[in-house]
PDB file of N, CA and C in Angstrom:
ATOM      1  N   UNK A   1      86.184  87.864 129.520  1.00  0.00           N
ATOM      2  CA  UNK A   1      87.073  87.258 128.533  1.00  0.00           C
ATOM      3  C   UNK A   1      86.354  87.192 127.187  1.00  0.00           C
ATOM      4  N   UNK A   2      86.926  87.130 125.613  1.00  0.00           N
ATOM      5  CA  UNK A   2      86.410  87.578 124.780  1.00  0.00           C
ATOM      6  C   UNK A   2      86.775  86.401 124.150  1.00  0.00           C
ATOM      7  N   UNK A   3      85.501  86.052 123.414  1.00  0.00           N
ATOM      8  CA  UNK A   3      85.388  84.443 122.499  1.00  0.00           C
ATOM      9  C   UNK A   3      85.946  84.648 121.896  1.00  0.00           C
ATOM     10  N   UNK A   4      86.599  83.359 121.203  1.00  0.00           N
ATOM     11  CA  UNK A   4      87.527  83.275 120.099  1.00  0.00           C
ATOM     12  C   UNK A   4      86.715  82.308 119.430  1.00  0.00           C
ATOM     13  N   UNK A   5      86.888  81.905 118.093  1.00  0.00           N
ATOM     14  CA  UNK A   5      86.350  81.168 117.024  1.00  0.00           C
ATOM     15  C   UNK A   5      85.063  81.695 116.904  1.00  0.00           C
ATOM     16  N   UNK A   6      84.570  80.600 116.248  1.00  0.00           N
ATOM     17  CA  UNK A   6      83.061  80.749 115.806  1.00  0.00           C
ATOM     18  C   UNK A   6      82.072  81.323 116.925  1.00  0.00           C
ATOM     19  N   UNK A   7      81.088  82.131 116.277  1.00  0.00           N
ATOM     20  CA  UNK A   7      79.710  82.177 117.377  1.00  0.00           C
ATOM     21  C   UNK A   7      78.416  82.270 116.598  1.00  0.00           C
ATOM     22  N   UNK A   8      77.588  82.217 118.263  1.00  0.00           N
ATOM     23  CA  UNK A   8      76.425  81.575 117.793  1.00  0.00           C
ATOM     24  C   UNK A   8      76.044  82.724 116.288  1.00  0.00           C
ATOM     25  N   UNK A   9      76.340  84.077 117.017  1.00  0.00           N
ATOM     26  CA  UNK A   9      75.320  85.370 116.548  1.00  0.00           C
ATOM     27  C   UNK A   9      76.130  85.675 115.008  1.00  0.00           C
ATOM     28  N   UNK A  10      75.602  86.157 114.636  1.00  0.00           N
ATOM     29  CA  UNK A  10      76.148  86.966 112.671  1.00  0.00           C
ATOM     30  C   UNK A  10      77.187  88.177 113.041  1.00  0.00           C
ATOM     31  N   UNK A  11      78.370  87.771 112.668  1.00  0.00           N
ATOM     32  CA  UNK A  11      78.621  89.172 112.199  1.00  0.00           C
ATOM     33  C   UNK A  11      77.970  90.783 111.353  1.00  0.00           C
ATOM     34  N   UNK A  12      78.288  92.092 112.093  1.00  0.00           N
ATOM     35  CA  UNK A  12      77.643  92.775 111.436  1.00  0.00           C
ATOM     36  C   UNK A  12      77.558  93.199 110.084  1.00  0.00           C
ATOM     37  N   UNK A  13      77.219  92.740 109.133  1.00  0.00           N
ATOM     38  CA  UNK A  13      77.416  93.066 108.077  1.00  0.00           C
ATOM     39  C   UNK A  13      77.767  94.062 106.868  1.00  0.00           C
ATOM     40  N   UNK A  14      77.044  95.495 107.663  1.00  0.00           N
ATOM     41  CA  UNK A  14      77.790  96.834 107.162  1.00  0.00           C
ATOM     42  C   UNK A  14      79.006  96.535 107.574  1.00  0.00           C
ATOM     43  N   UNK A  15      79.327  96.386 108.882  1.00  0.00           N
ATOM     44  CA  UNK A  15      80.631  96.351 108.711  1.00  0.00           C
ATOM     45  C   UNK A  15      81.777  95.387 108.492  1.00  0.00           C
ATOM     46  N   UNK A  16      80.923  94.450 108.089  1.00  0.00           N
ATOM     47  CA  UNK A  16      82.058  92.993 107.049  1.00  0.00           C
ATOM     48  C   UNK A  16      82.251  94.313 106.294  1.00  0.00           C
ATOM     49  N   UNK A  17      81.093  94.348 105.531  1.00  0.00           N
ATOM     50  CA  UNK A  17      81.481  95.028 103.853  1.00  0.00           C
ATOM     51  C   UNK A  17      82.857  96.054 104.093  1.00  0.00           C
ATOM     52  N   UNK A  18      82.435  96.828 105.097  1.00  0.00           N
ATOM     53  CA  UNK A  18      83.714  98.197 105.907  1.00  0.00           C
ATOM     54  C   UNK A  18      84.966  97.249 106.001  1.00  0.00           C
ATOM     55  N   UNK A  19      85.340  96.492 106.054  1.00  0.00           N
ATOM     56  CA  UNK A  19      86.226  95.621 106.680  1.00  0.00           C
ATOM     57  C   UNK A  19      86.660  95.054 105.181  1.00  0.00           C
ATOM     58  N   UNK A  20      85.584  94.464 104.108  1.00  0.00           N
ATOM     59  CA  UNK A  20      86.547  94.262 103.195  1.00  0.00           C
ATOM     60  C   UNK A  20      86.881  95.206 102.303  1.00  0.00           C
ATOM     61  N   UNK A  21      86.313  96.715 102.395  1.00  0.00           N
ATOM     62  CA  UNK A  21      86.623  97.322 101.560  1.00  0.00           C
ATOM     63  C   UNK A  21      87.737  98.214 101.384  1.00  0.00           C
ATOM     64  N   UNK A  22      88.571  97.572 102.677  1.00  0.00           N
ATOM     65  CA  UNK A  22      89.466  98.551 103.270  1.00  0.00           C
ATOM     66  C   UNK A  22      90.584  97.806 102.403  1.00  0.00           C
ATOM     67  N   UNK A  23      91.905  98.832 102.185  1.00  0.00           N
ATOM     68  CA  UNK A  23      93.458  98.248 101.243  1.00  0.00           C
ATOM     69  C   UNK A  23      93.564  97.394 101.664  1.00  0.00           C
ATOM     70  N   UNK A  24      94.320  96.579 100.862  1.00  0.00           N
ATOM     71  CA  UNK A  24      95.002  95.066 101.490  1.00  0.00           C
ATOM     72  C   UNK A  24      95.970  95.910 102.037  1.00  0.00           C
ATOM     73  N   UNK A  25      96.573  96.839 102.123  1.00  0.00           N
ATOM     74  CA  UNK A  25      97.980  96.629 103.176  1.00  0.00           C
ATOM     75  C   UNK A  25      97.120  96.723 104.314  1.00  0.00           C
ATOM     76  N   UNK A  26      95.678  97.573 104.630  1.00  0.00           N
ATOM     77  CA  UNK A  26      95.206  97.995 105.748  1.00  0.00           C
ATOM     78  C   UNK A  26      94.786  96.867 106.694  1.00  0.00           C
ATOM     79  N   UNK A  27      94.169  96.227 105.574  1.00  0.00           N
ATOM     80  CA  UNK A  27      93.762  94.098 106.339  1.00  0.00           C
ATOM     81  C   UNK A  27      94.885  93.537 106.768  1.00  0.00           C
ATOM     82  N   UNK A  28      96.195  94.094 105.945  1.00  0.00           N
ATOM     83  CA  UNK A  28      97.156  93.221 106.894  1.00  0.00           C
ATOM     84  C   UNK A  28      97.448  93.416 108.076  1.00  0.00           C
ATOM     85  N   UNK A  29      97.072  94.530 108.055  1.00  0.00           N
ATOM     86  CA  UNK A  29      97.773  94.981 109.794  1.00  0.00           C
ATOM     87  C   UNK A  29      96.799  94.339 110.542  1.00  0.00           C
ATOM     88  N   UNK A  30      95.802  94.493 110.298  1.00  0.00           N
ATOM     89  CA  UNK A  30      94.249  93.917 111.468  1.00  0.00           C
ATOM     90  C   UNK A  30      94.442  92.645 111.984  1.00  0.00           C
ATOM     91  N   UNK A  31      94.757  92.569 113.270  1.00  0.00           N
ATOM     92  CA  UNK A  31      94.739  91.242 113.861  1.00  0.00           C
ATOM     93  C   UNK A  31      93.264  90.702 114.343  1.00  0.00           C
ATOM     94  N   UNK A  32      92.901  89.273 114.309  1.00  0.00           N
ATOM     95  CA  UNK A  32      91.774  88.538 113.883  1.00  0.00           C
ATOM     96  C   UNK A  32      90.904  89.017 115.705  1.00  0.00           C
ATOM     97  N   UNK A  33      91.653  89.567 116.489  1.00  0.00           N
ATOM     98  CA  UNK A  33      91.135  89.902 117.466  1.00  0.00           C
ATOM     99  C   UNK A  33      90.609  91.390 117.402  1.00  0.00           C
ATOM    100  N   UNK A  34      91.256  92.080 116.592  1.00  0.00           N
ATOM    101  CA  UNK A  34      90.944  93.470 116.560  1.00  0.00           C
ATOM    102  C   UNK A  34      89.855  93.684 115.588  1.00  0.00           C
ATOM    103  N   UNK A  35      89.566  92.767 114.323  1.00  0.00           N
ATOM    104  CA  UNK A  35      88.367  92.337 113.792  1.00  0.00           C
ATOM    105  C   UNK A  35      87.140  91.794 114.324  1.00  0.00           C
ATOM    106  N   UNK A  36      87.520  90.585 114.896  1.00  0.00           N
ATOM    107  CA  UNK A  36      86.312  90.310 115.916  1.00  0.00           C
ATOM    108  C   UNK A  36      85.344  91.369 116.838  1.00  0.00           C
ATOM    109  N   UNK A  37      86.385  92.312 117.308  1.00  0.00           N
ATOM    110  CA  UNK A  37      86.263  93.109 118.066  1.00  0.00           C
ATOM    111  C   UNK A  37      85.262  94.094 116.980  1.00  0.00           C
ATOM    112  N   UNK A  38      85.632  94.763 115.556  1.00  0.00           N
ATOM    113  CA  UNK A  38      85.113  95.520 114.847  1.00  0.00           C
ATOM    114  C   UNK A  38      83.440  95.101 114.568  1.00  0.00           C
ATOM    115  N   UNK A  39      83.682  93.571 114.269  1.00  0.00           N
ATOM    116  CA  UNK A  39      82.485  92.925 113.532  1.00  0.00           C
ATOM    117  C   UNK A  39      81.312  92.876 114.253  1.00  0.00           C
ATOM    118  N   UNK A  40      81.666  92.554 115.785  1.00  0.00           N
ATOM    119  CA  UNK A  40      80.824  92.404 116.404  1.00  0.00           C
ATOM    120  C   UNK A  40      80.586  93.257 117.706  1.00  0.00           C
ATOM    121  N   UNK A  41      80.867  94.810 117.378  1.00  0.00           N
ATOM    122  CA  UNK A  41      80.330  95.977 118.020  1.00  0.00           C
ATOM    123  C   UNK A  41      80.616  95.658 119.537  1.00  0.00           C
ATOM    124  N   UNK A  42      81.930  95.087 119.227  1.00  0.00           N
ATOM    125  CA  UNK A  42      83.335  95.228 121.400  1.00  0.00           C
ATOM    126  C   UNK A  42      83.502  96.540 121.428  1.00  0.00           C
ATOM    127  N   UNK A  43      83.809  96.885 122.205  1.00  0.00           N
ATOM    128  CA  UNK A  43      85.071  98.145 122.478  1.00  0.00           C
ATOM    129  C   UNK A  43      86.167  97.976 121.633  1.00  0.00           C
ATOM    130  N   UNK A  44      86.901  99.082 120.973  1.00  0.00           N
ATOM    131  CA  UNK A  44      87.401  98.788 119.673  1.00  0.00           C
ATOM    132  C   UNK A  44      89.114  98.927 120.687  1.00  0.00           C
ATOM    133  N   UNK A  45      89.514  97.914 120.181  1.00  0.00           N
ATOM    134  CA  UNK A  45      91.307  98.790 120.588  1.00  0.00           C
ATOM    135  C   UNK A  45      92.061  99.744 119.945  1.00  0.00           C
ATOM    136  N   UNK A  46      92.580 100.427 121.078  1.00  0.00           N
ATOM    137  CA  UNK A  46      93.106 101.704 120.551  1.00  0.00           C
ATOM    138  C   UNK A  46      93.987 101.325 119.443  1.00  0.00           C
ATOM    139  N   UNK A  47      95.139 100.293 119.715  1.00  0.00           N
ATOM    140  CA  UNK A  47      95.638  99.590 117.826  1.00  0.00           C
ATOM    141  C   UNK A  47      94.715  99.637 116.575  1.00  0.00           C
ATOM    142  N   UNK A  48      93.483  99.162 116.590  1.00  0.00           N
ATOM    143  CA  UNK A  48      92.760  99.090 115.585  1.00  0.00           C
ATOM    144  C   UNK A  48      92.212 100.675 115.211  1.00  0.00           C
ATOM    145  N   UNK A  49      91.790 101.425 116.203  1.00  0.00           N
ATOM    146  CA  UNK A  49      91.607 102.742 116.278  1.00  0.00           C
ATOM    147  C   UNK A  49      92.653 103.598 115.251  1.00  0.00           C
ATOM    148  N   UNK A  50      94.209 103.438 116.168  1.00  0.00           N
ATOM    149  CA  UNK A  50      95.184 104.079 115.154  1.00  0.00           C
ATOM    150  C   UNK A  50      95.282 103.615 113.701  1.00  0.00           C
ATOM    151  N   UNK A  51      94.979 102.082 113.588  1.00  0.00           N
ATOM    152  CA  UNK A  51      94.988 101.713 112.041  1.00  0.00           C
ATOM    153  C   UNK A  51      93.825 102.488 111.565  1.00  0.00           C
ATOM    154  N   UNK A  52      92.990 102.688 111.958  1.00  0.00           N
ATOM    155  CA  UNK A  52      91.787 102.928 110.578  1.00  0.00           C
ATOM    156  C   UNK A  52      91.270 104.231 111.002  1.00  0.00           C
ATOM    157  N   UNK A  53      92.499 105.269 111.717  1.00  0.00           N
ATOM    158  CA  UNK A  53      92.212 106.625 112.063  1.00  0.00           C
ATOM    159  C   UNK A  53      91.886 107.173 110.517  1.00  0.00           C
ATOM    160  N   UNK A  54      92.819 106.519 109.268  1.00  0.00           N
ATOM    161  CA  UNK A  54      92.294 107.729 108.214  1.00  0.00           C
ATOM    162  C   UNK A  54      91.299 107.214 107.569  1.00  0.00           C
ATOM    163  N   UNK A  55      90.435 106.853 108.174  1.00  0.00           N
ATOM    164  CA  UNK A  55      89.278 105.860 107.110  1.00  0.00           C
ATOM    165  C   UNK A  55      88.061 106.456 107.881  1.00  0.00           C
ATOM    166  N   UNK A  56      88.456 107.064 108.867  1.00  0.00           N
ATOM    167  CA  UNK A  56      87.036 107.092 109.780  1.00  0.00           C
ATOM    168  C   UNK A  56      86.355 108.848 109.892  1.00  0.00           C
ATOM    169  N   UNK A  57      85.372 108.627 110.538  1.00  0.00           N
ATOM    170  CA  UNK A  57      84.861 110.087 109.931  1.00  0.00           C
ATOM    171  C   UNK A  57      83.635 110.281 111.273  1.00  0.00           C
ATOM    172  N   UNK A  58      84.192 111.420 112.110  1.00  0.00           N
ATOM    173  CA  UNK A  58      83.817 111.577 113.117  1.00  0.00           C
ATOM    174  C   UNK A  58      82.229 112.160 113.078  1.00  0.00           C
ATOM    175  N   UNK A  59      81.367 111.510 113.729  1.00  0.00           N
ATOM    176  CA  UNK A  59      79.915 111.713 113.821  1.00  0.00           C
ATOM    177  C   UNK A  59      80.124 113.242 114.964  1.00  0.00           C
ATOM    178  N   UNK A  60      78.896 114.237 114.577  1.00  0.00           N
ATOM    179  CA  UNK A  60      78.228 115.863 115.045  1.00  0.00           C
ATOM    180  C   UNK A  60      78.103 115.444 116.132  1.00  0.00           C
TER     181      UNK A  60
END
């Protein structure tokens, strides 16, 4: 089961910055679970996946 609210550990910070640098329409879609999930290096959901398919840039 996956914490909700606060924790002990830091969010990752490259990817806060990734996260705020993205459009506001793009933040709107992001639900605070599919963020959590980003910030702190979960398994990403395939929802969040399809949102930020055109932002992303496939590693060799």
């Amino acid at each position: 089961m996956q914490q909700v609210g606060p924790r002990k550990e830091k969010p990752d910070p490259e990817r806060m910055a990734i996260l705020r640098a993205l459009p506001v329409e793009v933040k709107q879609q992001i639900t605070g679970e599919e963020a959590q999930a980003f910030l702190y290096k979960e398994a990403l959901p395939d929802s969040l996946l399809e949102k930020l398919k055109g932002y992303m840039v496939e590693d060799d």
